[in-house]
Protein backbone atom coordinates (compact mmCIF):
# COMPACT_ATOMS: atom_id res chain seq x y z
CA UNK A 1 75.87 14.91 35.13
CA UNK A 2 78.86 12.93 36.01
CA UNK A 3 78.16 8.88 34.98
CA UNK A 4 79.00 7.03 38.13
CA UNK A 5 81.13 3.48 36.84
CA UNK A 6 79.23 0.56 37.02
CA UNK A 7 80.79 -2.12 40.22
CA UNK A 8 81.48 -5.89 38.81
CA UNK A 9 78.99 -8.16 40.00
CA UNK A 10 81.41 -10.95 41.07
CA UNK A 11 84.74 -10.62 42.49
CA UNK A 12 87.76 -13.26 42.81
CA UNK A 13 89.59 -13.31 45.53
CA UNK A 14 92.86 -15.05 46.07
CA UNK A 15 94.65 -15.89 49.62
CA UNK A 16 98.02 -16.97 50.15
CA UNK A 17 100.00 -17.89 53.01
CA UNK A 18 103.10 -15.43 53.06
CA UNK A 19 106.15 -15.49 55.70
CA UNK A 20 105.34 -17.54 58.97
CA UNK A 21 105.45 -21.25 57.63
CA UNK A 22 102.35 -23.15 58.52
CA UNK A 23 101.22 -20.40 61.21
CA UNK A 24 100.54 -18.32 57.39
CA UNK A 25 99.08 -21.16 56.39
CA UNK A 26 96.05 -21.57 59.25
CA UNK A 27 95.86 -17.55 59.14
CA UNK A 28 95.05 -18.09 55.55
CA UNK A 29 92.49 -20.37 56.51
CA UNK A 30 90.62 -17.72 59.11
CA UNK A 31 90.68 -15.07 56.93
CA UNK A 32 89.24 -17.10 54.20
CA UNK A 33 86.33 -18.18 56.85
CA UNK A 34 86.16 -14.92 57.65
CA UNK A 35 85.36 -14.11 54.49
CA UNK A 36 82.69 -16.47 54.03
CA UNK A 37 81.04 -15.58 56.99
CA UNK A 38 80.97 -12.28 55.72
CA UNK A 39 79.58 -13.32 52.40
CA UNK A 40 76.46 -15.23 53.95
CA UNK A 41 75.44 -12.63 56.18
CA UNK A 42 75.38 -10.77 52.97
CA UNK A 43 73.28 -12.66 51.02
CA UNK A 44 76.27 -13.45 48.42
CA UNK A 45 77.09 -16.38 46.05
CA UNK A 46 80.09 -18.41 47.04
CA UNK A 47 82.32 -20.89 44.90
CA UNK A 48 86.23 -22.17 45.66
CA UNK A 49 87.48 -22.13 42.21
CA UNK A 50 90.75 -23.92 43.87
CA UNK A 51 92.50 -24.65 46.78
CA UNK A 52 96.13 -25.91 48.13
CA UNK A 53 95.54 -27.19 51.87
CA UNK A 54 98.84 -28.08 53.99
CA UNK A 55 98.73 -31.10 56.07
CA UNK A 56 97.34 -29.42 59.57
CA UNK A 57 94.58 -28.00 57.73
CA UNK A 58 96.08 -24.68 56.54
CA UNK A 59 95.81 -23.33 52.98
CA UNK A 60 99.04 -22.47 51.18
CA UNK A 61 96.48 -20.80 48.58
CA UNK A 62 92.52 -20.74 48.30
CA UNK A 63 91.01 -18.42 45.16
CA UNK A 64 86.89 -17.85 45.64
CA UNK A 65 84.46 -16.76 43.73
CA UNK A 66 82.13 -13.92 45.40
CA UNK A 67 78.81 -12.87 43.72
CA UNK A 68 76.02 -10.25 44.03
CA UNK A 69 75.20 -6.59 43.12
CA UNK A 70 77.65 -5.19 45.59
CA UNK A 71 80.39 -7.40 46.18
CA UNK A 72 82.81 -5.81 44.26
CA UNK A 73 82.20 -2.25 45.66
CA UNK A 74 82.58 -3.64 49.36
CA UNK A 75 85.38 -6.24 49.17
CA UNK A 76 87.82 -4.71 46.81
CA UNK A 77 89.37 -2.90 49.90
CA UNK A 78 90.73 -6.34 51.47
CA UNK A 79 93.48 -6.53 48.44
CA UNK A 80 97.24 -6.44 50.06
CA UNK A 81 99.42 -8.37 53.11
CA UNK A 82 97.23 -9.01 56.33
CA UNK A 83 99.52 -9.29 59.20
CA UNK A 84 98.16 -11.30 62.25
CA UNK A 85 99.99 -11.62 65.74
CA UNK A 86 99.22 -14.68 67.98
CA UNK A 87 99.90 -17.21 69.99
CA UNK A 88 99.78 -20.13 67.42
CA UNK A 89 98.77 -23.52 68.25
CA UNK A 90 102.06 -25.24 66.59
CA UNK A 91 103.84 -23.14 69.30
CA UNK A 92 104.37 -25.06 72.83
CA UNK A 93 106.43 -21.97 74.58
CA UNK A 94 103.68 -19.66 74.37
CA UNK A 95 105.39 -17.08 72.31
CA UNK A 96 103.87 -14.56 70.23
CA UNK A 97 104.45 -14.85 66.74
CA UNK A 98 104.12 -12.83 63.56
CA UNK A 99 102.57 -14.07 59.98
CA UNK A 100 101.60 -12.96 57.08
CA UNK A 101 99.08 -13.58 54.37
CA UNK A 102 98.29 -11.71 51.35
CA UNK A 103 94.78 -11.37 49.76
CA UNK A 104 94.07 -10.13 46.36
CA UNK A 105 90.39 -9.11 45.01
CA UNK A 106 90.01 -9.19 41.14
CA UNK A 107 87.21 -8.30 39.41
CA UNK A 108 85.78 -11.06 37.31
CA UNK A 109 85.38 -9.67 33.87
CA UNK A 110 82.48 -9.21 31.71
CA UNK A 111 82.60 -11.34 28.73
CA UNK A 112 83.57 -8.18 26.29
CA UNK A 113 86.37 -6.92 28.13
CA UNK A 114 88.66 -9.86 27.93
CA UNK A 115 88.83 -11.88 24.68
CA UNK A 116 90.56 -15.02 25.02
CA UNK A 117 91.73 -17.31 21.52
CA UNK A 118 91.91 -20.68 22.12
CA UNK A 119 95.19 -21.23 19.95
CA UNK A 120 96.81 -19.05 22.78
CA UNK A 121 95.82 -21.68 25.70
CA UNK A 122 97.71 -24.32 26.83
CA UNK A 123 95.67 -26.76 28.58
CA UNK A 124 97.10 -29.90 30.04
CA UNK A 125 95.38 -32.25 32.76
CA UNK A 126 96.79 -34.26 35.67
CA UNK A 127 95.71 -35.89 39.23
CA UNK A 128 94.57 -33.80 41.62
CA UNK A 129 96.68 -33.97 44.74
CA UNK A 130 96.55 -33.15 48.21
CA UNK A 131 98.25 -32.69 51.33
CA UNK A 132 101.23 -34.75 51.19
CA UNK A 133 101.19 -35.53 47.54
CA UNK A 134 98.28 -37.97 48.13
CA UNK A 135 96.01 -38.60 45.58
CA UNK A 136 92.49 -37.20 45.91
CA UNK A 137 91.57 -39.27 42.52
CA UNK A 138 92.93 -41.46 40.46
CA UNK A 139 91.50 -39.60 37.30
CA UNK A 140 93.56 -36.80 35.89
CA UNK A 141 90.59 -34.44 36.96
CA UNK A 142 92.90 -31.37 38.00
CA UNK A 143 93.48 -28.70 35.52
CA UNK A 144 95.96 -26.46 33.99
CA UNK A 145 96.20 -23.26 31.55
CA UNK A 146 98.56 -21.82 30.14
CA UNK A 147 98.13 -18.55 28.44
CA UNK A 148 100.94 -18.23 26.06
CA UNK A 149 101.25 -14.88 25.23
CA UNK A 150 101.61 -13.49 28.69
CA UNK A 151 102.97 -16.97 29.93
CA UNK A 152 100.06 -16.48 33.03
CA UNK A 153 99.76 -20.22 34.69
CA UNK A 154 96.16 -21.13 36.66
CA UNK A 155 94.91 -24.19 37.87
CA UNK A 156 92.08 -25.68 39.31
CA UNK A 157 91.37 -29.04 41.28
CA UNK A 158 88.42 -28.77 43.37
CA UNK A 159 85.92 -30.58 41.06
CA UNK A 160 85.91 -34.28 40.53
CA UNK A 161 85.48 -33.69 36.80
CA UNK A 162 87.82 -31.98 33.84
CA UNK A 163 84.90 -29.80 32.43
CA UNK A 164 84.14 -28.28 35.96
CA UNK A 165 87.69 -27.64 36.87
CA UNK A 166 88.23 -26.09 33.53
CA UNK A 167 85.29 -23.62 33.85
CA UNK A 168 87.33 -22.39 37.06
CA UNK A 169 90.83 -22.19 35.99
CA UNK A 170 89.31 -20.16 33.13
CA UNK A 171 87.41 -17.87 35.51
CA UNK A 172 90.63 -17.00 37.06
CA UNK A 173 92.66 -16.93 33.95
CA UNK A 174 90.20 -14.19 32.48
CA UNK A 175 90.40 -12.16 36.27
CA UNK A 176 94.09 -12.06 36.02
CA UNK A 177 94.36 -11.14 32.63
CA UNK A 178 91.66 -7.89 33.00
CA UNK A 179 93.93 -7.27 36.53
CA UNK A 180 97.35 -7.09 34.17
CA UNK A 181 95.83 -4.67 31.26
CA UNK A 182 94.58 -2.53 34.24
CA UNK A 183 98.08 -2.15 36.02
CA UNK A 184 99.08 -1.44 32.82
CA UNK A 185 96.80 1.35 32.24
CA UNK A 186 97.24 2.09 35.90
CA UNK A 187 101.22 2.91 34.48
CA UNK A 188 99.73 5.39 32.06
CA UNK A 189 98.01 8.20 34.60
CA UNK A 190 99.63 10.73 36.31
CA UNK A 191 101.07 10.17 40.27
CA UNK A 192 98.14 12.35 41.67
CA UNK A 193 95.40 9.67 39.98
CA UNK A 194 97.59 6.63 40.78
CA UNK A 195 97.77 7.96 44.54
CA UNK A 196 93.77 7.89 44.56
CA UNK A 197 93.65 4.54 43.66
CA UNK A 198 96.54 2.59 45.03
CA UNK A 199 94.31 0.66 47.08
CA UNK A 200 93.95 -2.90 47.02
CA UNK A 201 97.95 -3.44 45.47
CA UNK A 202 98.98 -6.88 46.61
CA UNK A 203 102.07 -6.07 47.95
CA UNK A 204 100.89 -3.33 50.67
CA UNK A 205 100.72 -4.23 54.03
CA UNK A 206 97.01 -2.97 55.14
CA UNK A 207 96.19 -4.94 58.60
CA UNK A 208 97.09 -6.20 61.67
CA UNK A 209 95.61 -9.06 63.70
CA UNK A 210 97.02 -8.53 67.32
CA UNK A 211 94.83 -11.56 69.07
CA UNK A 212 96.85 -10.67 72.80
CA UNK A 213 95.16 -7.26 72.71
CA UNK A 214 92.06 -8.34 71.03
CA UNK A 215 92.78 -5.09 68.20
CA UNK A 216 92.75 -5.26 64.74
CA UNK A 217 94.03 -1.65 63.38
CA UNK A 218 94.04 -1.57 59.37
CA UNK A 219 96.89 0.89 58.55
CA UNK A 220 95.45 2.86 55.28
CA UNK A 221 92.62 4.85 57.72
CA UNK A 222 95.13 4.33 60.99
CA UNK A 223 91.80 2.99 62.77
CA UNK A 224 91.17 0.23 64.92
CA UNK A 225 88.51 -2.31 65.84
CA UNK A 226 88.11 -4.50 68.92
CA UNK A 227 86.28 -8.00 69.40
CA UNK A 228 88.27 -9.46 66.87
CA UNK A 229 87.04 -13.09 67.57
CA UNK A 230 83.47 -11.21 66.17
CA UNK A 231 85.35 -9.79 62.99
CA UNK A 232 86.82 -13.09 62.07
CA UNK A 233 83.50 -14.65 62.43
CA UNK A 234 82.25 -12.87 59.68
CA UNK A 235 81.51 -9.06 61.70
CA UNK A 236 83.39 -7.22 59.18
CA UNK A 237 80.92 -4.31 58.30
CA UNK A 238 81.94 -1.88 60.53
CA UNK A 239 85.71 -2.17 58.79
CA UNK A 240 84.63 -1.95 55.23
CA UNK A 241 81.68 0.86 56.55
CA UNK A 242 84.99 3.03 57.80
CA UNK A 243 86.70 2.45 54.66
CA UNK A 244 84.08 2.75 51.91
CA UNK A 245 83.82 6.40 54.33
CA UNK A 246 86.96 7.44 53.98
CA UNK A 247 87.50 7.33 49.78
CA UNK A 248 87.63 10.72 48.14
């Protein structure tokens, strides 16, 4: 009998504000709410491990913690460039406009799969800052790692204190390190394997948020999903029901 793989219990997820200037920015901020939503009707732990907000309340980046027994197995789908089409409220003509933000899921690694020396780190500490370079402290609280060897940069600011903040930027250090050696031996299999699993790549557009006709159609199952003001409220089973379905 074939031994089914064993799902992470936590996943990190990263959201970024793509093209669209600060429209990007507040769609970064709804899917991130959506996502939280999501999470407590689940039952899941939550944690922002850090967060860039703009100065109308839109995130250039947020990167969250997610954990429970079946996180990983039901969010890894969201990975790649959501595209949403609205109205936005910067916009006093009343045009449509199009944005982009891109989401990537990482699975937070087990302590034995990534093995981290500390004479590879780089670790240097500085004032966290917010939107318009103001100070949120006057400690240098914020930090940030360096991992020398693969030159990988992560920081966290959240926390009011260096030891928290740390913790974090670690957490995501260790995710994106287990996501490179995987794309790596992603490169080794053959097309017909890497076809299977091409899923969840950052750089593939997978959604569309078309507010005007109340639709969202994600383009991997060509499906699509109405009462999208209930999605981004957190309603997102019956999206990740269709494409848990459709996986070989």
């Amino acid at each position: 009998m074939k031994e089914i793989p064993q799902q992470p219990e936590s996943a990190i997820v990263e959201i970024r504000a793509g093209t669209g200037g600060e429209e990007a920015a507040l769609f970064s901020v709804d899917l991130y709410r959506m996502y939280s939503k999501y999470a407590q009707s689940q039952g899941w732990k939550q944690k922002v491990l850090d967060c860039r907000p703009t100065e109308l309340g839109g995130f250039k980046e947020i990167i969250f913690e997610l954990k429970n027994s079946d996180v990983f197995s039901k969010i890894k789908f969201e990975g790649g460039v959501h595209r949403v089409q609205r109205i936005p409220r910067t916009e006093k003509g009343g045009r449509i406009h199009t944005s982009t933000s891109s989401v990537a899921v990482l699975s937070k690694p087990k302590p034995a799969e990534i093995k981290i020396k500390p004479e590879d780190l780089r670790i240097d500490f500085y004032r966290a800052t917010g939107p318009g370079g103001q100070y949120v402290n006057r400690r240098e609280t914020a930090v940030r790692i360096t991992h020398l060897p693969t030159g990988t940069v992560v920081t966290s600011q959240t926390e009011r204190n260096q030891l928290q903040n740390r913790e974090n930027a670690l957490a995501i250090l260790e995710a994106r390190l287990l996501e490179r050696k995987e794309m790596a031996e992603l490169e080794k299999l053959d097309e017909k394997r890497k076809a299977q699993i091409k899923w969840a790549k950052r750089a593939e557009k997978i959604r569309t948020y078309n507010f005007p006709q109340d639709r969202i159609t994600d383009h991997r199952i060509k499906k699509s999903f109405h009462d999208i003001e209930g999605i981004m409220a957190g309603k997102l089973e019956p999206i990740i029901t269709a494409l848990r379905r459709s996986q070989p």
